[in-house]
Every structure is written in C-alpha cells, then in structure tokens.
C-alpha atoms as a PDB file:
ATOM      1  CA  UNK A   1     -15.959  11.461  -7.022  1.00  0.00           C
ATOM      2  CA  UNK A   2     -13.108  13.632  -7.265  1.00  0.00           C
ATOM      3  CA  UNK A   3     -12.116  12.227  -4.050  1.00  0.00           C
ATOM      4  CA  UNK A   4     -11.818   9.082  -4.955  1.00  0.00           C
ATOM      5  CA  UNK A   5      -9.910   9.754  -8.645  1.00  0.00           C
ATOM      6  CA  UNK A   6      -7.311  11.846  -6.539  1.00  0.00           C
ATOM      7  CA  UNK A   7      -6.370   9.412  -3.689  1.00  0.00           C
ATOM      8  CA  UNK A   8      -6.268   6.624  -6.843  1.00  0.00           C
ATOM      9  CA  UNK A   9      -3.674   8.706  -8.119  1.00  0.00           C
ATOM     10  CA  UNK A  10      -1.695   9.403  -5.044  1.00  0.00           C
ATOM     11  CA  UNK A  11      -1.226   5.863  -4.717  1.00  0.00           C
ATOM     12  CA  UNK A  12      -0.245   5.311  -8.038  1.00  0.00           C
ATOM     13  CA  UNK A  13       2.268   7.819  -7.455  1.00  0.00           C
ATOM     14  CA  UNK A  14       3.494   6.111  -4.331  1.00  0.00           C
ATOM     15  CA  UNK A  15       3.876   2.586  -5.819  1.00  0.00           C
ATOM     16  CA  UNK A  16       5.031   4.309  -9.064  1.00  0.00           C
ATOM     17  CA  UNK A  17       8.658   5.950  -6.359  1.00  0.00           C
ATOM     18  CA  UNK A  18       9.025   2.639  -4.601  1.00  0.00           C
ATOM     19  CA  UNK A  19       9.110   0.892  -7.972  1.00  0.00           C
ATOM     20  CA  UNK A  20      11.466   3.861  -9.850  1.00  0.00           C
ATOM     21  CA  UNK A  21      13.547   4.000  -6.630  1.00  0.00           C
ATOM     22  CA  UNK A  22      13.790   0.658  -5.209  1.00  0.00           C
ATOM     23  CA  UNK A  23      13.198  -1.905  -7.961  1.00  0.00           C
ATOM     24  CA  UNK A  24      15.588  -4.519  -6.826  1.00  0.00           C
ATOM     25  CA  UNK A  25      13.984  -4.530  -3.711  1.00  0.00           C
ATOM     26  CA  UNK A  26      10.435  -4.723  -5.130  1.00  0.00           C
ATOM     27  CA  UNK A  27      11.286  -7.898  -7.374  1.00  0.00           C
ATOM     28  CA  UNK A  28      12.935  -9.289  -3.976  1.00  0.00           C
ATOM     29  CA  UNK A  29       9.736  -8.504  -1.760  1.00  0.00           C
ATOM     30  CA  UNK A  30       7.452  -9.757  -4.595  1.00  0.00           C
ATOM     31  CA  UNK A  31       9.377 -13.176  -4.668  1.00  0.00           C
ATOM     32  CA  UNK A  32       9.350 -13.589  -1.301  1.00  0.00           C
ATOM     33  CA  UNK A  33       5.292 -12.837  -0.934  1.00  0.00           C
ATOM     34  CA  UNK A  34       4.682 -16.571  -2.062  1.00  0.00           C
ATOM     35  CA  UNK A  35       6.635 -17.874   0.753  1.00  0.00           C
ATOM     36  CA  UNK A  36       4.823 -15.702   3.540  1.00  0.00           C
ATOM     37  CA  UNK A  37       1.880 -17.346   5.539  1.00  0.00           C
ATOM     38  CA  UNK A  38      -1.411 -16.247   5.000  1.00  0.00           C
ATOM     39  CA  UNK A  39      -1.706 -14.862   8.452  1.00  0.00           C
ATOM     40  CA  UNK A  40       0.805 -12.611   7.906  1.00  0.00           C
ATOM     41  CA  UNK A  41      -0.111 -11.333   4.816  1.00  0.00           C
ATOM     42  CA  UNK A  42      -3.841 -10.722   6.304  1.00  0.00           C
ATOM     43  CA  UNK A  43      -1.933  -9.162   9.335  1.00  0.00           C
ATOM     44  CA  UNK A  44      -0.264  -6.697   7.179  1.00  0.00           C
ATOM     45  CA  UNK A  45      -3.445  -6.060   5.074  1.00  0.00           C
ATOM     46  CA  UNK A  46      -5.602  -5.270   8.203  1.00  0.00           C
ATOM     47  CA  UNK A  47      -3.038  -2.748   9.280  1.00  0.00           C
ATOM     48  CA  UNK A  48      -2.431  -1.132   6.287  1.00  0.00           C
ATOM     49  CA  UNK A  49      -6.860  -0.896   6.138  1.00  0.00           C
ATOM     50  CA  UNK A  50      -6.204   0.516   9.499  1.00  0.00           C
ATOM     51  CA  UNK A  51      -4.061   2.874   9.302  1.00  0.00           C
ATOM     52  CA  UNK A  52      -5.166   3.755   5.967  1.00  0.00           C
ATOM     53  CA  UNK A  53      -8.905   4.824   7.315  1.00  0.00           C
ATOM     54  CA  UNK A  54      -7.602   6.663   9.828  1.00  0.00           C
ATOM     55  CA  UNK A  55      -5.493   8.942   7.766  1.00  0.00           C
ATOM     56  CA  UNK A  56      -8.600   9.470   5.886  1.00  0.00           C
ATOM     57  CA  UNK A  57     -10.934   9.911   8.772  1.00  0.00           C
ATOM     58  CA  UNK A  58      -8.159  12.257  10.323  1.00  0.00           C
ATOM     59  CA  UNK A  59      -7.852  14.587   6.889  1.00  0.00           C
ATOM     60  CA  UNK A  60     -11.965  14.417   6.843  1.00  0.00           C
ATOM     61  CA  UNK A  61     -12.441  15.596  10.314  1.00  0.00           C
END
C-alpha cells in the first residue's frame, strides 16, 4: 500500500512542475484537448498505459 501512496505522489509531483513551470502551455494544451479526436486521445492514453506498466514492471523485476 505504500506502493501505491508513493507513485500517487510522484505524479502529483510531476503534474504539480509542468503546471509551476509551464502554465501557459498547460492552459493552451487543455484548450486544445476539446478539439482533438477521440482516437487520438485513446491513442495517447494507451501509450502512456504502456509505457507506464513497463516502467513499473521494469523497476519490479
């Protein structure tokens, strides 16, 4: 359970720089999301699972 409180954090953190950093570019992306076909956004969602499990399976292992 630790586990799972830890990587919840780490990608709070993450989202917490890209929004401290880069928030012009955040409100831009977030407007634009709307105006994206589905596909694409399920694209990008599969890949991010992806990648995503294999980081963890690679860490794990």
């Amino acid at each position: 359970m630790n586990d799972l409180w830890a990587a919840l954090g780490l990608v709070l953190v993450l989202e917490g720089v890209l929004y401290a950093l880069f928030p012009q570019t955040m409100i831009n992306m977030l407007k634009n999301i709307p105006q994206m076909p589905v596909s694409s956004l399920r694209f990008m969602g599969f890949c991010a699972l992806a990648v995503g499990w294999m980081i963890v399976w690679w860490v794990r292992h």
